[in-house]
Protein backbone atom coordinates (compact mmCIF):
# COMPACT_ATOMS: atom_id res chain seq x y z
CA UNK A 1 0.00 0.00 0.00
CA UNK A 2 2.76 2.53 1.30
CA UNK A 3 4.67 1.57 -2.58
CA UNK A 4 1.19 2.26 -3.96
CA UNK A 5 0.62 5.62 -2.71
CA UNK A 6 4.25 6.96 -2.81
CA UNK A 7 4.22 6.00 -6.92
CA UNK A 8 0.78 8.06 -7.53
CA UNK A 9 1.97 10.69 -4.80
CA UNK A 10 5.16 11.08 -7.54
CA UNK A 11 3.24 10.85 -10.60
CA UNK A 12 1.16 13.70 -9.02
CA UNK A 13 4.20 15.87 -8.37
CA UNK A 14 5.83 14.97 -11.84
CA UNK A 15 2.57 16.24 -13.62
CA UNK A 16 2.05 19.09 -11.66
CA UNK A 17 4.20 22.08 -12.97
CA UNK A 18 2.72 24.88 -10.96
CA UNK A 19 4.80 26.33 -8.22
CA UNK A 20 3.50 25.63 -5.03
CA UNK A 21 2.75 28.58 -2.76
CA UNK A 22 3.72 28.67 0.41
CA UNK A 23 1.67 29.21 3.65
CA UNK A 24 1.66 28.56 7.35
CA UNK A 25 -0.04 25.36 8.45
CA UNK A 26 -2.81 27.31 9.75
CA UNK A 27 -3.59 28.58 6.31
CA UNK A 28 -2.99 24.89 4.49
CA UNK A 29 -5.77 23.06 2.82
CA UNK A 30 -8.13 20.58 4.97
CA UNK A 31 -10.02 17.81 4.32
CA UNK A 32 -13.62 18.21 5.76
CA UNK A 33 -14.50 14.32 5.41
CA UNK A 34 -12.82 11.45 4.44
CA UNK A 35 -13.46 9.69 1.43
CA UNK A 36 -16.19 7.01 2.09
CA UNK A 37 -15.68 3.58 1.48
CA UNK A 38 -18.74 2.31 -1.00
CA UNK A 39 -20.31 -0.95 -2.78
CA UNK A 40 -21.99 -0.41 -6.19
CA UNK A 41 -23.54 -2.94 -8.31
CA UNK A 42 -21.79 -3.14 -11.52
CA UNK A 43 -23.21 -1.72 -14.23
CA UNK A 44 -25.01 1.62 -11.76
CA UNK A 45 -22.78 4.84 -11.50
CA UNK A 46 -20.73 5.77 -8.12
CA UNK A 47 -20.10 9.10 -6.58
CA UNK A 48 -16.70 9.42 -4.32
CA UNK A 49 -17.15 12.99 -2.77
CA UNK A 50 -13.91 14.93 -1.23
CA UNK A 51 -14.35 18.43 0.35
CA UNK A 52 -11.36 20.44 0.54
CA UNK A 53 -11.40 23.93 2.39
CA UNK A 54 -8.96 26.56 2.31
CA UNK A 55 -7.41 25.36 -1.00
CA UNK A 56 -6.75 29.11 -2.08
CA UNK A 57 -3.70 28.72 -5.01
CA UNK A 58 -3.42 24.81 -4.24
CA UNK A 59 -4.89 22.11 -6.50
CA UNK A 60 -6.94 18.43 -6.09
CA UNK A 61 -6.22 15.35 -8.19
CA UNK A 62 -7.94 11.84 -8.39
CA UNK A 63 -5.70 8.64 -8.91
CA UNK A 64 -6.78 5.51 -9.39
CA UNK A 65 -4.18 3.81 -7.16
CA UNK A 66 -3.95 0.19 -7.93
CA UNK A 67 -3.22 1.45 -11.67
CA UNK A 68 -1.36 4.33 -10.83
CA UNK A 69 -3.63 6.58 -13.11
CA UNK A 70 -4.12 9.73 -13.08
CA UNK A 71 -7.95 10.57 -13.31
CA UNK A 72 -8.33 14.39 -12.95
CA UNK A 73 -6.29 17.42 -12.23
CA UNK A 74 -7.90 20.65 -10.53
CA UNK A 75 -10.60 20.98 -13.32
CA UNK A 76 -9.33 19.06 -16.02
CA UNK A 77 -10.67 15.27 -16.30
CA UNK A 78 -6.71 13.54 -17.79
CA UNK A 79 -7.96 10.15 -18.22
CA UNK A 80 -9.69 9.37 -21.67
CA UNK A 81 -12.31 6.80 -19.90
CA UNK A 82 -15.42 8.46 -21.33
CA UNK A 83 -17.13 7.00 -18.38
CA UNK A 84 -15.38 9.29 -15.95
CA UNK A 85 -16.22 12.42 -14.92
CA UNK A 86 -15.68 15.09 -11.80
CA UNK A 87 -18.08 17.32 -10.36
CA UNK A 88 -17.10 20.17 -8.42
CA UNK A 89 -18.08 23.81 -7.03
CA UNK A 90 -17.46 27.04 -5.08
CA UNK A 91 -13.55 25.60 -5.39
CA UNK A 92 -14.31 23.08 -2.34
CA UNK A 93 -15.97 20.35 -3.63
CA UNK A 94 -14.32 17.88 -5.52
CA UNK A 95 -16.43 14.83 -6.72
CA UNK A 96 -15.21 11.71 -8.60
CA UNK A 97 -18.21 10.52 -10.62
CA UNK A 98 -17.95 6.69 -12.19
CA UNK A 99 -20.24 6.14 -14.68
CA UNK A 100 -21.81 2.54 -15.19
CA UNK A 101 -19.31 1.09 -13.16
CA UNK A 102 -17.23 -2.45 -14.27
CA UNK A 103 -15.29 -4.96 -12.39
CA UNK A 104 -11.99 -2.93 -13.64
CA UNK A 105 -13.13 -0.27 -11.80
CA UNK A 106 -12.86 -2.16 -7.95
CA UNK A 107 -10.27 -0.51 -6.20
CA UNK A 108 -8.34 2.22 -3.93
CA UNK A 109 -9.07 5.92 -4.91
CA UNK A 110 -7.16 8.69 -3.61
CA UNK A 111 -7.97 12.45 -3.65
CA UNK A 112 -4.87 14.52 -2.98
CA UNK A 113 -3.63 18.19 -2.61
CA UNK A 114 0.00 19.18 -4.19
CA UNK A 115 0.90 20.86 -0.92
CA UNK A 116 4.31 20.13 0.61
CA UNK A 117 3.94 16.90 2.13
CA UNK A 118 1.10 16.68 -0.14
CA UNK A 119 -2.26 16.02 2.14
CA UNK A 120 -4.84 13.25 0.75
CA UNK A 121 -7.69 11.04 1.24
CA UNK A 122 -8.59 8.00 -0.18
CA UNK A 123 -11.46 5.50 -0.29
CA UNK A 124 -11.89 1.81 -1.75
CA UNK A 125 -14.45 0.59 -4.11
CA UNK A 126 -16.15 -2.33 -4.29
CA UNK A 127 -18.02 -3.24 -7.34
CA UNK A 128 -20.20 -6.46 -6.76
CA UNK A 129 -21.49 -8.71 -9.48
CA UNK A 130 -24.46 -10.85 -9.92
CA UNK A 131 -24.31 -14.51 -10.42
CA UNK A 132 -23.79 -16.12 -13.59
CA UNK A 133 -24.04 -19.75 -14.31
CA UNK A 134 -20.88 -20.80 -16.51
CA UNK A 135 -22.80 -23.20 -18.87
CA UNK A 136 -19.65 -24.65 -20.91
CA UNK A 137 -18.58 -25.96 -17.29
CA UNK A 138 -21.97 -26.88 -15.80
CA UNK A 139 -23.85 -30.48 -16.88
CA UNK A 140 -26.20 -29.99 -19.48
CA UNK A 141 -29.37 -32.84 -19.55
CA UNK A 142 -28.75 -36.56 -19.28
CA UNK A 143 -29.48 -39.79 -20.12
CA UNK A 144 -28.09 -43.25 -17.83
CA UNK A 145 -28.92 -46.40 -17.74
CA UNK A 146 -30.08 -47.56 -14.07
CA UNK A 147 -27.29 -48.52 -11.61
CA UNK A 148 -24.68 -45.96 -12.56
CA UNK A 149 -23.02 -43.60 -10.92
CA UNK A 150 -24.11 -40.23 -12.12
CA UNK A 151 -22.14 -36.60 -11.20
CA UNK A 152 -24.16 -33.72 -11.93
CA UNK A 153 -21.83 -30.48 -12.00
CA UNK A 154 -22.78 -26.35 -11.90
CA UNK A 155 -20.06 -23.84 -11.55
CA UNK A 156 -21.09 -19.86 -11.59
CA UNK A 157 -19.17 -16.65 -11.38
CA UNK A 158 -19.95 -13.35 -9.45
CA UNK A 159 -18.78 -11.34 -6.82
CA UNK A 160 -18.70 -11.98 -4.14
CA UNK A 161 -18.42 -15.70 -5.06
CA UNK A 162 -21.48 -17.31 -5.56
CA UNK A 163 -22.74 -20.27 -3.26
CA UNK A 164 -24.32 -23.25 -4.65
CA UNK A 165 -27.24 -25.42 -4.10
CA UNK A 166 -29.24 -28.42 -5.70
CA UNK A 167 -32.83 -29.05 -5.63
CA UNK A 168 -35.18 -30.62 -7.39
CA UNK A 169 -37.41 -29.11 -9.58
CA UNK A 170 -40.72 -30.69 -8.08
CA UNK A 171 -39.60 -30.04 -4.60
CA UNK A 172 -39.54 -33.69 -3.92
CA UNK A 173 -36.32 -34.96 -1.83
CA UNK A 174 -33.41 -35.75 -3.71
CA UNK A 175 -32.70 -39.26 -3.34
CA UNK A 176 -29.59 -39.67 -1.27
CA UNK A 177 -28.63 -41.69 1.79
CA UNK A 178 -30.10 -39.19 3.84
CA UNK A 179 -33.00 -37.91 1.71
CA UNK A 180 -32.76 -33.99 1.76
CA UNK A 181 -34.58 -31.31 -0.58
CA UNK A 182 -31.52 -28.97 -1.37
CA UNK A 183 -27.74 -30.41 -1.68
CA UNK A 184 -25.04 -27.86 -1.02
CA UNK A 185 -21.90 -27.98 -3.20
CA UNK A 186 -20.66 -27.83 -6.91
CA UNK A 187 -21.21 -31.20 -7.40
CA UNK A 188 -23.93 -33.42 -6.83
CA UNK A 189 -23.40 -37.77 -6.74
CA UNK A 190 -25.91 -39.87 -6.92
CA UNK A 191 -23.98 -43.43 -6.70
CA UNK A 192 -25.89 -46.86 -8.73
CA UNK A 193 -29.31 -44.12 -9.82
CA UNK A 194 -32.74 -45.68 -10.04
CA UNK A 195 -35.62 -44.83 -11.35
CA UNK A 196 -36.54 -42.71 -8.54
CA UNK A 197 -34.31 -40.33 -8.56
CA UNK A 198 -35.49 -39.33 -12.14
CA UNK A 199 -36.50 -35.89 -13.25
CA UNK A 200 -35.48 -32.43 -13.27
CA UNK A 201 -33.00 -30.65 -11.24
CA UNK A 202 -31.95 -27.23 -10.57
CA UNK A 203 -28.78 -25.46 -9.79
CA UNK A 204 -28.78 -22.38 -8.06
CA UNK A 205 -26.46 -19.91 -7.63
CA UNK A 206 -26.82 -17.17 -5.23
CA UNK A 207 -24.43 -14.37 -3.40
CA UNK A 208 -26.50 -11.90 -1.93
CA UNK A 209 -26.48 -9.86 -4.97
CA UNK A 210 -30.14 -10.22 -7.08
CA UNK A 211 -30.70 -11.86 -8.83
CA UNK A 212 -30.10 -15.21 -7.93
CA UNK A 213 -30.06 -17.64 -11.17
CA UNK A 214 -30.28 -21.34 -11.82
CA UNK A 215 -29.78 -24.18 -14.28
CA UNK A 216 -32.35 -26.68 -14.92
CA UNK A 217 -30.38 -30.51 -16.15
CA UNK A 218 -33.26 -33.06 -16.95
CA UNK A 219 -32.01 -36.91 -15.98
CA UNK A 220 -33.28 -39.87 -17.69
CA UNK A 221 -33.15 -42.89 -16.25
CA UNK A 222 -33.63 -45.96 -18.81
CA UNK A 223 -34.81 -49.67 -17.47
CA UNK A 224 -36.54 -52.20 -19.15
CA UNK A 225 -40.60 -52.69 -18.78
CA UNK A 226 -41.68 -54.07 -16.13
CA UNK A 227 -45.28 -55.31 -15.18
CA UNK A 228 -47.81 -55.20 -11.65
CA UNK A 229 -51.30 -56.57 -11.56
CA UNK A 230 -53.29 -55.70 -8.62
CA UNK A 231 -56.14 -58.37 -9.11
CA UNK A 232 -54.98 -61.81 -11.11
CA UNK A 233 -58.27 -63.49 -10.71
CA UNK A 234 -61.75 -61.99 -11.60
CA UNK A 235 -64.69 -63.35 -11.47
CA UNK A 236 -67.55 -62.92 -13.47
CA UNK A 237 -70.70 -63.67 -14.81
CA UNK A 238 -72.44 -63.26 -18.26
CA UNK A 239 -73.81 -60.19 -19.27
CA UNK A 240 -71.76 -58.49 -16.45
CA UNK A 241 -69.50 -55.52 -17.05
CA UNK A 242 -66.16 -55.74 -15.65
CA UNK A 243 -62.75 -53.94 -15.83
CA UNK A 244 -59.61 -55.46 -15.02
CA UNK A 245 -56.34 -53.49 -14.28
CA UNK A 246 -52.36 -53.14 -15.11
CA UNK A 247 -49.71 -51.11 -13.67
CA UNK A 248 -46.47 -50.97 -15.73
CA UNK A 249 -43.03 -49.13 -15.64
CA UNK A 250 -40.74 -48.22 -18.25
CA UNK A 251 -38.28 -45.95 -19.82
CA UNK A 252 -37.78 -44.98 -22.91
CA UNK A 253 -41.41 -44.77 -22.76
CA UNK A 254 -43.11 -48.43 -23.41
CA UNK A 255 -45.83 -49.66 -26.27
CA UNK A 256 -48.42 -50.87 -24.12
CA UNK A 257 -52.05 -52.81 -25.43
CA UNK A 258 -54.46 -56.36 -24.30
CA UNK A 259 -54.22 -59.42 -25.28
CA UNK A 260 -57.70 -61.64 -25.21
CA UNK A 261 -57.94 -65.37 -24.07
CA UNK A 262 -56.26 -66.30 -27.78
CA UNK A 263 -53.79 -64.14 -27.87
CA UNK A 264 -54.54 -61.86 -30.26
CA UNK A 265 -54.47 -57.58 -29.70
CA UNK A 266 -57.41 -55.98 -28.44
CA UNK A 267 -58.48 -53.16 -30.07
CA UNK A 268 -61.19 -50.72 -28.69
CA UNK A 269 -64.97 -51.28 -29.66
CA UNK A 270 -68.51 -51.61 -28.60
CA UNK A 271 -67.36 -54.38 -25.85
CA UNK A 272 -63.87 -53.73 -25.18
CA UNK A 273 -62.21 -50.39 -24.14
CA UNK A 274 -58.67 -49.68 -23.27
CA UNK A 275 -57.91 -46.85 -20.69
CA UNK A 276 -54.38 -45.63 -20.30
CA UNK A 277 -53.33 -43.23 -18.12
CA UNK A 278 -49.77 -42.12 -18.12
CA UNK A 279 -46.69 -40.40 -15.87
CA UNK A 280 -43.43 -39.80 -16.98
CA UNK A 281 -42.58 -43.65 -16.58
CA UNK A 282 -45.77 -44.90 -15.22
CA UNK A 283 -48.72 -46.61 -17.12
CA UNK A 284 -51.86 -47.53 -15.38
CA UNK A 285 -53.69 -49.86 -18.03
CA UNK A 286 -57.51 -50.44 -17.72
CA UNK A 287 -59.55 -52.93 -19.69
CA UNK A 288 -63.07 -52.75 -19.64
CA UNK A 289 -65.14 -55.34 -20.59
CA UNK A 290 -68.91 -54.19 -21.64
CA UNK A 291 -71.03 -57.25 -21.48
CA UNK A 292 -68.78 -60.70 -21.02
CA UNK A 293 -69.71 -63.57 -22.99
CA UNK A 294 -68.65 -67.25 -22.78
CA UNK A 295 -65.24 -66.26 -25.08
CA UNK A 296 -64.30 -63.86 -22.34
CA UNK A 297 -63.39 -66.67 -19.66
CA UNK A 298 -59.81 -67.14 -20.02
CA UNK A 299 -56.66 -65.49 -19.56
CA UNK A 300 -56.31 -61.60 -20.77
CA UNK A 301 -52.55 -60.33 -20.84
CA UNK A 302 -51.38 -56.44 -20.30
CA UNK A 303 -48.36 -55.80 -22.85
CA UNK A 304 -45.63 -53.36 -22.34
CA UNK A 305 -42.37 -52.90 -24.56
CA UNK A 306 -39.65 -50.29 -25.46
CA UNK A 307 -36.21 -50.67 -26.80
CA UNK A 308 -34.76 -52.47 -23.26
CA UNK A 309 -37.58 -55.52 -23.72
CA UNK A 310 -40.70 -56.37 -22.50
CA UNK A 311 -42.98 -58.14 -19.92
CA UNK A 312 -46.52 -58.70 -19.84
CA UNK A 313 -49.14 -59.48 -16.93
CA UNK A 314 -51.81 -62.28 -16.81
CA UNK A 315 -55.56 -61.53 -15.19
CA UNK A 316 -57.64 -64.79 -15.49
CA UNK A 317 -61.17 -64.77 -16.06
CA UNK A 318 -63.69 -67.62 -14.33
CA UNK A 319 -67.33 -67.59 -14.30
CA UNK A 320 -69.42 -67.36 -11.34
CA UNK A 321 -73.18 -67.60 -10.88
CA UNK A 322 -75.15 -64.84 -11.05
CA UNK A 323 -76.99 -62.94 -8.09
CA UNK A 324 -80.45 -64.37 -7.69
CA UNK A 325 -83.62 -62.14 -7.39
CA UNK A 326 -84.81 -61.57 -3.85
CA UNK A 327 -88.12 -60.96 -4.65
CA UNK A 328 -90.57 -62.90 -2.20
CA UNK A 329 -87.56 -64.38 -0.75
CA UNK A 330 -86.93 -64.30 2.98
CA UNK A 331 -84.53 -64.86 5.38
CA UNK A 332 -85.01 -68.24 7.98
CA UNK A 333 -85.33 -64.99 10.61
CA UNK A 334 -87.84 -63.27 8.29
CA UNK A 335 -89.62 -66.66 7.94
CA UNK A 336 -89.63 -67.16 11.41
CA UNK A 337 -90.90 -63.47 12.60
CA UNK A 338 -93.78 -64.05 9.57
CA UNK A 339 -94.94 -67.06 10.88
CA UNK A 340 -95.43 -66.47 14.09
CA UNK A 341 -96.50 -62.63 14.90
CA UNK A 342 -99.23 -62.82 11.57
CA UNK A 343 -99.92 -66.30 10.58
CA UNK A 344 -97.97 -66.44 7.40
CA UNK A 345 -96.60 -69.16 5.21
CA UNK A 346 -93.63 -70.31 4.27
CA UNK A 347 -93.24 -68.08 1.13
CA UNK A 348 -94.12 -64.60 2.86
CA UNK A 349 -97.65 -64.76 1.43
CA UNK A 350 -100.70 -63.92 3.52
CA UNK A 351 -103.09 -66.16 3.94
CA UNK A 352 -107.31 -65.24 4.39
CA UNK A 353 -106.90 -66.91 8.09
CA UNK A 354 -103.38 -64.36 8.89
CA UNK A 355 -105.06 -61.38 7.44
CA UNK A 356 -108.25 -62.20 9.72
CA UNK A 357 -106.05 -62.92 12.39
CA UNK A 358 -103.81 -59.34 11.86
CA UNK A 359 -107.34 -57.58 11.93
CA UNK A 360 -107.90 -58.90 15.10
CA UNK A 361 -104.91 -58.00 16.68
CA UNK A 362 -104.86 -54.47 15.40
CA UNK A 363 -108.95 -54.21 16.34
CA UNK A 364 -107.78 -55.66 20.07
CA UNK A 365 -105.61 -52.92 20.70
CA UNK A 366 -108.83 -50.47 20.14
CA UNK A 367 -110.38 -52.24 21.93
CA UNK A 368 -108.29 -51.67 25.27
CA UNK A 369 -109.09 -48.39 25.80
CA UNK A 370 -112.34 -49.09 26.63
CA UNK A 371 -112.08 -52.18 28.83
CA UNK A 372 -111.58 -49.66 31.59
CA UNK A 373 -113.93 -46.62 30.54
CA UNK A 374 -114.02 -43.29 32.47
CA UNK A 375 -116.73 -44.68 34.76
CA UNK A 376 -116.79 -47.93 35.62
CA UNK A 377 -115.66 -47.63 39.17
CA UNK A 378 -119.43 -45.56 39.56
CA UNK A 379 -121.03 -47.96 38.03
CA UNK A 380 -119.83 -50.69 40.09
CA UNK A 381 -120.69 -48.82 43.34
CA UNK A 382 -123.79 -48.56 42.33
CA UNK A 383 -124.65 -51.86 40.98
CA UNK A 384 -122.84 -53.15 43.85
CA UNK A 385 -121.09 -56.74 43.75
CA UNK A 386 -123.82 -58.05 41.62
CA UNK A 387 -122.24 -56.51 38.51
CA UNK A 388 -118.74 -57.95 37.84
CA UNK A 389 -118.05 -57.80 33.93
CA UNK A 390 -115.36 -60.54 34.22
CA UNK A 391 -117.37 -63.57 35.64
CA UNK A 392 -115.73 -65.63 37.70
CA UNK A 393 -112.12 -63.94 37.65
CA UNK A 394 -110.68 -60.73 38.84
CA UNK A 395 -111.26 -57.84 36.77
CA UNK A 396 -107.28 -57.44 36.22
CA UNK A 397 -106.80 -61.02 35.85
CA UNK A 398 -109.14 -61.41 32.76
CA UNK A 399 -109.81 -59.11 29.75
CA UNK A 400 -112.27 -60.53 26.52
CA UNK A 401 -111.29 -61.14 23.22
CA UNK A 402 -112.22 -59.27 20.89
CA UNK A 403 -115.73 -60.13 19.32
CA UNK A 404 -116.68 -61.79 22.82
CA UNK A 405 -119.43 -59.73 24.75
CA UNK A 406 -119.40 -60.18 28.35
CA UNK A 407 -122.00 -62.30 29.41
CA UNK A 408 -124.31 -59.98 31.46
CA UNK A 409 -127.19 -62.32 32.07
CA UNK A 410 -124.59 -64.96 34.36
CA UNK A 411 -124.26 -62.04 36.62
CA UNK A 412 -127.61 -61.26 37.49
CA UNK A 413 -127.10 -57.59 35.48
CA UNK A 414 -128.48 -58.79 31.98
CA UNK A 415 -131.42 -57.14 30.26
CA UNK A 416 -134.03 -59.28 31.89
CA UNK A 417 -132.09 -58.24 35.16
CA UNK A 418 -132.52 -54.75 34.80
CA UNK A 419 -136.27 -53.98 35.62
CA UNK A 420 -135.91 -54.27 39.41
CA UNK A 421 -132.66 -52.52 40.23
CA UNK A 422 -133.34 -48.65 40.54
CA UNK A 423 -130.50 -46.32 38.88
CA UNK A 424 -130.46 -43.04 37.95
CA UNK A 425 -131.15 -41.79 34.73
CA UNK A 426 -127.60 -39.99 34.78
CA UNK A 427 -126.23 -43.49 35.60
CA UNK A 428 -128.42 -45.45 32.92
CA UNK A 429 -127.17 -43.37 30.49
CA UNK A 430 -123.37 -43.99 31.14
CA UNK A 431 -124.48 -47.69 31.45
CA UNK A 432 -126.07 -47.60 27.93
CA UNK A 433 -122.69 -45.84 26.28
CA UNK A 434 -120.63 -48.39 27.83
CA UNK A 435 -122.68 -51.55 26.84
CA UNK A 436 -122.45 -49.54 22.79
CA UNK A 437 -118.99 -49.67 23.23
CA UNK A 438 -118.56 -53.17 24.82
């Protein structure tokens, strides 16, 4: 540094053929501030201010110290970079301007004054740089087959240097020992690759400076079909519509069709209809199967090939019976509950003598509101013992079926009985509604 400024502090005096006046050090030039240190982003401008007071007969130059030019003189700009320039007033202020500042432009400036020692000031700038992805050194897409090794590479430029990181494109963990969604480093290794580890990834390159850029390098892994079946026996009846299923793998992308009980290709029609839905090395085959017929009991195969070979997957085909109609047919517990709560037969059909006997259960229960009627406790008391409606048991112990009048005349209280017993006509007349209703 000292080397540095004593060659631009020379060049200075060599270049400066004005006498220097001479002046007490109270009356010398002063610097007001020092000359900031600053960070610019290349390709913006840069200001590097220096305020000098007192200069009176003296003069200010700019040098560029690690190049030991000469940038400006008093008012005069000496270097022929058009993109330099100097600002200045009132003979104090004495601005370097850099106009869309490059990476040649990082480095120490100094502002001096030719006194004697000369005086000065000087202040470093930094010029920082956006990433950049160096593409002739970074991996580009590829294509493996599965079980090698595979070294995926990204190296970028900027300033400060740029970090690194891998991640994959649809945020899924990369497939490591220890699964992990980003990978720091230049260099990602994926040792003996599988299918699984397939797809896009991206290298990004950030270093605080936006914006932060990446690389996208698309692996391919390439295997040989292979072949799944989730169900390998249906069965089915005739008439029936069924679908049976495939799952198959493959890369480079597989040909992929049915095969019917004799072997030969089916192809899409009124009773047959291939489904195929696909990933990027994923097929999920569907065959569906309108109405099956005798010819459709058998063995039906699911085809997949590419350039690696092929496999196929069997789904056999057996008849079954078909469902039988449950109309008018019951359960042994539905039998059972028929039978014996209404009378019916065997098949669930009701016969004249259960309909006759359902009447009478669902007249019976009408019937029990009145075998007590609002009353009958009045017209016992005043009919005294005489009247009992249940002959020869207790009145809780007995109750009449329905279509069975009481017998009135066993208990002294039937019509022929009435003549002699006196009652009131307010008590005849609740006698007379309950013998309607009885």
């Amino acid at each position: 540094m000292l080397l540095r400024n004593s060659a631009a502090l020379l060049i200075l005096a060599a270049v400066t053929l004005v006498p220097l006046p001479s002046f007490g050090e109270d009356f010398l030039p002063k610097f007001i501030e020092t000359v900031p240190n600053i960070t610019v982003t290349v390709g913006r401008d840069a200001l590097l201010p220096c305020t000098v007071e007192q200069l009176k007969g003296f003069k200010v130059a700019w040098v560029q110290v690690d190049t030991q030019t000469i940038l400006t003189i008093h008012k005069q700009v000496i270097t022929r970079n058009p993109r330099i320039a100097l600002l200045h007033n009132d003979h104090r202020t004495w601005h370097l301007e850099l106009k869309n500042v490059q990476e040649s432009d990082r480095g120490w400036y100094m502002c001096q004054v030719n006194t004697d020692p000369m005086v000065y000031q000087q202040g470093y700038v930094d010029v920082v740089v956006p990433p950049d992805i160096i593409d002739r050194e970074s991996s580009g897409d590829l294509t493996v087959r599965e079980g090698m090794d595979v070294t995926l590479t990204c190296r970028a430029k900027g300033h400060p240097p740029p970090n690194i990181a891998w991640r994959r494109e649809d945020n899924k963990n990369i497939v490591l020992d220890e699964g992990s969604r980003v990978v720091e480093g230049e260099k990602l290794v994926l040792k003996k690759v599988s299918r699984l580890q397939m797809g896009s990834y991206l290298c990004i390159a950030s270093n605080g400076i936006p914006p932060s850029v990446s690389k996208r390098t698309h692996l391919r892994v390439q295997f040989p079909p292979m072949a799944w079946v989730p169900q390998q026996l249906e069965g089915a009846y005739i008439g029936q519509e069924l679908t049976i299923e495939c799952h198959t793998e493959a890369y480079p992308k597989s040909i992929n069709y049915w095969t019917n009980t004799k072997g030969d290709m089916i192809v899409a029609g009124d009773r047959y209809e291939p489904i195929v839905a696909e990933t990027t090395y994923k097929v999920y085959m569907k065959l569906r199967i309108r109405q099956v017929q005798p010819q459709d009991f058998g063995t039906f195969k699911c085809v997949a090939k590419n350039s690696l070979g092929e496999t196929d997957g069997a789904i056999k085909v057996y008849e079954i019976e078909p469902p039988k109609s449950r109309t008018n047919v019951l359960t042994e517990k539905e039998i059972q509950v028929k039978g014996e709560g209404e009378g019916d037969d065997v098949r669930g059909e009701a016969t004249p003598t259960s309909n006759s006997a359902h009447h009478r259960d669902k007249d019976r229960k009408k019937f029990d509101k009145y075998l007590h009627p609002k009353g009958i406790n009045d017209l016992i008391d005043h009919l005294g013992k005489t009247y009992d409606p249940y002959p020869g048991t207790s009145r809780r112990d007995r109750q009449p079926s329905y279509g069975e009048q009481p017998d009135l005349s066993s208990t002294g209280c039937g019509p022929h009985h009435l003549a002699p017993v006196l009652v009131a006509p307010s008590l005849m007349a609740t006698t007379l509604a309950l013998l309607r209703h009885l």
